[in-house]
Every structure is written in C-alpha cells, then in structure tokens.
C-alpha atoms as a PDB file:
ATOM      1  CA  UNK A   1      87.960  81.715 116.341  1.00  0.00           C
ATOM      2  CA  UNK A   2      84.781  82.463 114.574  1.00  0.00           C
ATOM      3  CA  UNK A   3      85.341  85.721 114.926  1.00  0.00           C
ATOM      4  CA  UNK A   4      89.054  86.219 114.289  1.00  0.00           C
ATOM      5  CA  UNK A   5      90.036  87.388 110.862  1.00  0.00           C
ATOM      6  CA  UNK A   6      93.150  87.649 108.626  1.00  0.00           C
ATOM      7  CA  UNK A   7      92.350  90.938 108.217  1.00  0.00           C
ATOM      8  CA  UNK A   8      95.555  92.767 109.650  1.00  0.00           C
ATOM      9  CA  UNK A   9      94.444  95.594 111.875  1.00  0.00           C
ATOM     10  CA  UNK A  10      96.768  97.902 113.956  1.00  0.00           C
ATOM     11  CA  UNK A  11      97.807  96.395 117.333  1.00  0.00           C
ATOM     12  CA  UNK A  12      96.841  98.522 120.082  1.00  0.00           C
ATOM     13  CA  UNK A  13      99.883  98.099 122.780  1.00  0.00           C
ATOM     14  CA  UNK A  14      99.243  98.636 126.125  1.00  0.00           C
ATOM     15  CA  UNK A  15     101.230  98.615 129.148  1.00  0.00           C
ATOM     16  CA  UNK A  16     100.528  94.828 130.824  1.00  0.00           C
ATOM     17  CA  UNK A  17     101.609  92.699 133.653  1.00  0.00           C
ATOM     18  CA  UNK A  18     101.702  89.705 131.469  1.00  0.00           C
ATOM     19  CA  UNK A  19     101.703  86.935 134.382  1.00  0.00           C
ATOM     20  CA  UNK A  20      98.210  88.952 135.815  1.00  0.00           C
ATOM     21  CA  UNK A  21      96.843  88.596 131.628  1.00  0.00           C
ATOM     22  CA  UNK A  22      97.921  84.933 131.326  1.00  0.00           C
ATOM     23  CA  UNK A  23      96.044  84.360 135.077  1.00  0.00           C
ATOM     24  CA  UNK A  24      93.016  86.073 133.979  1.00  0.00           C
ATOM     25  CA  UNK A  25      92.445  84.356 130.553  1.00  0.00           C
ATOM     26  CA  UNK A  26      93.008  80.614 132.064  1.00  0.00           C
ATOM     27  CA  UNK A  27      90.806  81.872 134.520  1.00  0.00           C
ATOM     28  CA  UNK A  28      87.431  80.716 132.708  1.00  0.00           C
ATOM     29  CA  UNK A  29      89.163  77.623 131.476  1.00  0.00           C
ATOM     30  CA  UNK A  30      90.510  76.671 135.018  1.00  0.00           C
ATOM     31  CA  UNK A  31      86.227  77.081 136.421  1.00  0.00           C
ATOM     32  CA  UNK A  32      84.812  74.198 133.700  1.00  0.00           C
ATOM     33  CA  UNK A  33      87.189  71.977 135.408  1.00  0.00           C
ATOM     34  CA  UNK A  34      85.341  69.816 138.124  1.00  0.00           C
ATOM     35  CA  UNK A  35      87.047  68.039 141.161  1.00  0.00           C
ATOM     36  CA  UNK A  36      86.178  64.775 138.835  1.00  0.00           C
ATOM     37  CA  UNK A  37      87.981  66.041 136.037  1.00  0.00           C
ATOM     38  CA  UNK A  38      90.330  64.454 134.525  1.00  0.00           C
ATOM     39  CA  UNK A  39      91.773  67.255 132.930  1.00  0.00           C
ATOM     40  CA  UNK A  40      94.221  70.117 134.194  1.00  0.00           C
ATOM     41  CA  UNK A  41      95.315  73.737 133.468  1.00  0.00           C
ATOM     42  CA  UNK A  42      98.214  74.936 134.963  1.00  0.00           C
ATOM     43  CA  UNK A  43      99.743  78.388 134.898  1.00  0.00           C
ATOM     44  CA  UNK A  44     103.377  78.438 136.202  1.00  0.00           C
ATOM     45  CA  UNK A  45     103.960  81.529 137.594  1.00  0.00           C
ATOM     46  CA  UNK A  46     107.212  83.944 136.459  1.00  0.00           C
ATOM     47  CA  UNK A  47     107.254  86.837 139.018  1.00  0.00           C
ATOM     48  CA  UNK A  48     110.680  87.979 137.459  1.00  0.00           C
ATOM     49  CA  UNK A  49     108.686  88.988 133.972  1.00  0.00           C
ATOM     50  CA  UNK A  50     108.021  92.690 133.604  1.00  0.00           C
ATOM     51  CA  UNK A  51     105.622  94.760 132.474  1.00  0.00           C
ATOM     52  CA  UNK A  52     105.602  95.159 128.792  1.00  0.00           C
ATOM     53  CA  UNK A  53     104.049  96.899 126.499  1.00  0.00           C
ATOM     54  CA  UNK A  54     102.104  94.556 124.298  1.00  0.00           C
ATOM     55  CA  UNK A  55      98.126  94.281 122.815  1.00  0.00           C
ATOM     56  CA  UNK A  56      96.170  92.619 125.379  1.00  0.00           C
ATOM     57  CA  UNK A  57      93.461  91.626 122.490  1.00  0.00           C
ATOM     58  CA  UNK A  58      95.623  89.876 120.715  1.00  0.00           C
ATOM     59  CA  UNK A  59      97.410  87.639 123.229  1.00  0.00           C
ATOM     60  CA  UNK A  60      94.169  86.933 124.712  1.00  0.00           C
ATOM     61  CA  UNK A  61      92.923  85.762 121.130  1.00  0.00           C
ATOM     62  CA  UNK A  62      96.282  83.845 120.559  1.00  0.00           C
ATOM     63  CA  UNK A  63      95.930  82.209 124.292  1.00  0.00           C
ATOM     64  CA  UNK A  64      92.560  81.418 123.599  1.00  0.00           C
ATOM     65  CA  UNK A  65      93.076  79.455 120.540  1.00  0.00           C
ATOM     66  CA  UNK A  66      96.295  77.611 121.640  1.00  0.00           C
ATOM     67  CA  UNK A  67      94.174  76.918 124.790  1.00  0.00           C
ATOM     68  CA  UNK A  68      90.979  75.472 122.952  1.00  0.00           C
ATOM     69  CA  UNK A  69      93.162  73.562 120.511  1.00  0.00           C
ATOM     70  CA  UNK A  70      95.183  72.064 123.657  1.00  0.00           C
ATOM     71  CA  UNK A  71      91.586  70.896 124.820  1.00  0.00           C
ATOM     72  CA  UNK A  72      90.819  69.142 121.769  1.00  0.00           C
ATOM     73  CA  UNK A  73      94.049  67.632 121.797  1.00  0.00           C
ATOM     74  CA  UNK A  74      93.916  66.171 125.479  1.00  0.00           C
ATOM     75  CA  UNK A  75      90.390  65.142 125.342  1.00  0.00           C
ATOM     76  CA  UNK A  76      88.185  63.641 128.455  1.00  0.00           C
ATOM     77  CA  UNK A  77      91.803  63.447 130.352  1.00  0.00           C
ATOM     78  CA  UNK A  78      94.856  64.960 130.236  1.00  0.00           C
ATOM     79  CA  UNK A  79      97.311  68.019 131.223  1.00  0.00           C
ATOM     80  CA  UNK A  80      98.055  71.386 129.796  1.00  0.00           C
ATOM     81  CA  UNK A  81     100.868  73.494 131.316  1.00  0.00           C
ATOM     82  CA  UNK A  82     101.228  77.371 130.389  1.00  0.00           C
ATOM     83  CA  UNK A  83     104.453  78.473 131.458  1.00  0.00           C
ATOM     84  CA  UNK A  84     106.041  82.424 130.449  1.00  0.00           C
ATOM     85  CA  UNK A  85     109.555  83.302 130.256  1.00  0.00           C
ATOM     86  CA  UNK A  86     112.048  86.140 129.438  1.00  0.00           C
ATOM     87  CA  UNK A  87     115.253  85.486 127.796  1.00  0.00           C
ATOM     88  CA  UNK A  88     117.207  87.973 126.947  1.00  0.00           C
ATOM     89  CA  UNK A  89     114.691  90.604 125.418  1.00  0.00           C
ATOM     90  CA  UNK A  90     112.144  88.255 124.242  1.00  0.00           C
ATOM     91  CA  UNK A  91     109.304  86.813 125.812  1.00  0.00           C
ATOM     92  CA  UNK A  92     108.256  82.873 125.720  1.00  0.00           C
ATOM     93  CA  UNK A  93     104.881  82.140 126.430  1.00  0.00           C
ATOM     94  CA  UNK A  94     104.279  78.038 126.414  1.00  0.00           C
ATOM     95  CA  UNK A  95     101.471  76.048 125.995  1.00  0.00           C
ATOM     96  CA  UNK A  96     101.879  72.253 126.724  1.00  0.00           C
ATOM     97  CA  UNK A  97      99.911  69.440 126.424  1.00  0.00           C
ATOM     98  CA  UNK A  98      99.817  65.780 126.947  1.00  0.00           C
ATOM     99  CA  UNK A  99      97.910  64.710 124.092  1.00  0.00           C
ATOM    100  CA  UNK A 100      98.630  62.218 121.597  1.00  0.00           C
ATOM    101  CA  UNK A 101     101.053  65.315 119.213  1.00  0.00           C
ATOM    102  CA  UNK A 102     101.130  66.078 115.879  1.00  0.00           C
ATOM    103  CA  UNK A 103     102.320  63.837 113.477  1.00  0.00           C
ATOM    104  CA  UNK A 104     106.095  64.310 111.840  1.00  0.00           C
ATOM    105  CA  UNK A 105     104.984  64.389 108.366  1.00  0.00           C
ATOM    106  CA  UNK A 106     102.108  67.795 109.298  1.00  0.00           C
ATOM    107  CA  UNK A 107     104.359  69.862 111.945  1.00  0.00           C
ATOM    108  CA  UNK A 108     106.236  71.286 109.349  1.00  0.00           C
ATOM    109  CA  UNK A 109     103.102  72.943 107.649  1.00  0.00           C
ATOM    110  CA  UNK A 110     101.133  73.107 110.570  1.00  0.00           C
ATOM    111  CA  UNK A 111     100.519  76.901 110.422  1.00  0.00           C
ATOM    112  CA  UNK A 112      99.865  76.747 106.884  1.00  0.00           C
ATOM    113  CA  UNK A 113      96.304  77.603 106.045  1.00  0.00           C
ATOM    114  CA  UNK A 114      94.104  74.172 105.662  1.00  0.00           C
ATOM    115  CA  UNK A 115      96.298  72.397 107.392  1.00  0.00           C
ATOM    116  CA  UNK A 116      94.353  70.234 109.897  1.00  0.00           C
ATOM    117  CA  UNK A 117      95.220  67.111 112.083  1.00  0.00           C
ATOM    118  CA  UNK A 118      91.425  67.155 113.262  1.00  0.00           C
ATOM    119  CA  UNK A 119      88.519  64.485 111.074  1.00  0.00           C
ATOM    120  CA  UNK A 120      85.478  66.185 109.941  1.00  0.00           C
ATOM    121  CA  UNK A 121      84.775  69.903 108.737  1.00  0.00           C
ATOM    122  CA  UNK A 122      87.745  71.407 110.584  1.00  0.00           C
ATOM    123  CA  UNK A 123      89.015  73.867 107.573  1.00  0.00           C
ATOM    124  CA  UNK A 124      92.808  73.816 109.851  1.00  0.00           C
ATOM    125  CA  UNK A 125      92.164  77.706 109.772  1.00  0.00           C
ATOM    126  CA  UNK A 126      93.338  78.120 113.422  1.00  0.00           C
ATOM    127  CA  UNK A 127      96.968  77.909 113.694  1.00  0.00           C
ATOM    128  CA  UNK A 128      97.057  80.032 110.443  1.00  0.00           C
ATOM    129  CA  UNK A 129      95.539  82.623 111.799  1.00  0.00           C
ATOM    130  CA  UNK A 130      97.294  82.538 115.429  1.00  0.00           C
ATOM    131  CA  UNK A 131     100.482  82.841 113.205  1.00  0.00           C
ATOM    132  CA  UNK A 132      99.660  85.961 111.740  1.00  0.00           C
ATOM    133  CA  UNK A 133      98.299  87.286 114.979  1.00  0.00           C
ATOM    134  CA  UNK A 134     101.594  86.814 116.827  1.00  0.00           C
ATOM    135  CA  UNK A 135     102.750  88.405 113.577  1.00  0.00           C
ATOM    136  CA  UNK A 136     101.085  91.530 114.295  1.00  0.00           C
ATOM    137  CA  UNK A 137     102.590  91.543 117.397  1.00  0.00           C
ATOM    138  CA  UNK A 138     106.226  91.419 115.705  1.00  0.00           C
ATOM    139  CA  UNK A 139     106.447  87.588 117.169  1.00  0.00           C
ATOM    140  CA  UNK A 140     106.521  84.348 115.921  1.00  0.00           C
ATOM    141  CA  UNK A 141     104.350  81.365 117.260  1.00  0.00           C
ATOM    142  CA  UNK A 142     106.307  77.730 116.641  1.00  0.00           C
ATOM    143  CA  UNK A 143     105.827  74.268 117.266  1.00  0.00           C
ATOM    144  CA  UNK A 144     107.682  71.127 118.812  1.00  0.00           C
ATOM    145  CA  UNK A 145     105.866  67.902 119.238  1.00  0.00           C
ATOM    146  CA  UNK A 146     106.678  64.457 119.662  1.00  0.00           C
ATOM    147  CA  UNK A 147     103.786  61.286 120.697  1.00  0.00           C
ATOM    148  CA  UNK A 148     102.806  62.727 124.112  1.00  0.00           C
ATOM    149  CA  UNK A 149     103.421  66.091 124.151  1.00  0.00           C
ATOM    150  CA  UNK A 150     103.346  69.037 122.049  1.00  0.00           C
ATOM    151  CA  UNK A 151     104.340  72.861 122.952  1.00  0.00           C
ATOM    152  CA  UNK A 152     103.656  75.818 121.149  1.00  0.00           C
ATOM    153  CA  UNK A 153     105.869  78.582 121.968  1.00  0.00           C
ATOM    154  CA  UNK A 154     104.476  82.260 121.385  1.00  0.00           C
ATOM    155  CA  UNK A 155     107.796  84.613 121.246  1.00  0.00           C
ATOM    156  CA  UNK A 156     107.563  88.049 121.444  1.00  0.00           C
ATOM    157  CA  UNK A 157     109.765  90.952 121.679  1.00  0.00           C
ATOM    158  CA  UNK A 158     110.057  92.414 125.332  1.00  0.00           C
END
C-alpha cells in the first residue's frame, strides 16, 4: 500500500483467466502459512467464470490489500475464504474472514479516507484507496460485517 496512490491513472485491460490471477496472487500468501499455523487461505475455485478483459495490476493491488487487511483482522489464528462469482454480467470477487468485524457505528464510512478500526499510526488510508481502485476498474468494492465475519465484495463488470 505504500506504494499505491490516488492518483487515477488509465487502467490497462488485458485479457485474463481471473480464477488462474486470483490462484497466483494467494499464491505467496498461501507459502507463509506453516503446517502449525493457525491461520488459513482458501481460494474456492469457479471454473464456470470466463475470461475477461480486466487490468491485472489493479486487481492484484485490490487483492493484495483486502488480503493483508484480512490478516490483520484474523491475527495468530483464523480463516480467510476468497471465493469469485459471475452473476449475470458482473463479477463478485469475495474476501472473508473470521475475525472479530467491523463495528456497526464505522462500516458505513469505512471507505472513507481516515477511517481506521486499527490503534496506533494507521492513517485508515487503505480501504479508501482500494475504493477508488475498483473505481478505475468501473466497479465498486462494499462491505458486510457482523462479530465474526466480515466480507468485502469487489464487483466488477464482466
């Protein structure tokens, strides 16, 4: 995230198999994990999506940060799930965790720059910026939680 910007710059589509992206960016995430670990990631496969025509860049950046905030969230134990969809012409991309959610009284301006659920420095840039990314990709990125799990949902058109 250090790196990511508001900046808009011009997406750069490219033809994807979107399950094959979504394998190979939980791939690094999936090789921390130890047989002791009390932490999962899970990718549940869609073999029905097709390819589409979307910036790889960008939902890699996106996945990454819904990823590493999932992480944060679950802690020394826990479960995240990343699960893809298409309805109708859109595509869902999930990410689900098992942590302890996001309160009632932030969800409603959690992508809303500063807004963090995180003590210390945290400047709640994150979700601000994976907003406007999904943006850029004509999507939207939203939010359901509830004590025990939260899911972000990254739509885009397919």
């Amino acid at each position: 995230l250090d790196t990511l910007s508001l900046e808009a710059t011009a997406p750069q589509p490219q033809h994807l198999d979107v399950q094959r992206e979504l394998e190979m960016i939980l791939l690094p995430y999936q090789a921390t994990l130890t047989p002791q670990d009390q932490r999962s990631i899970t990718l549940i496969g869609n073999d029905t999506l097709s390819m589409m025509t979307l910036d790889p860049a960008l939902l890699r950046q996106i996945i990454h940060n819904l990823l590493k905030n999932s992480l944060e969230a679950i802690g020394s134990q826990g479960t995240i799930i990343v699960r893809s969809e298409q309805l109708d012409r859109t595509l869902h991309i999930h990410v689900e965790d098992d942590g302890p959610g996001i309160d009632a009284a932030t969800l409603p301006s959690i992508f809303a720059p500063g807004t963090t659920t995180k003590p210390g420095k945290n400047r709640g840039l994150g979700l601000s910026i994976t907003a406007s990314l999904a943006e850029q990709m004509r999507g939207k990125l939203s939010c359901l939680s509830q004590p025990g799990k939260t899911v972000f949902t990254l739509s885009l058109p397919a």
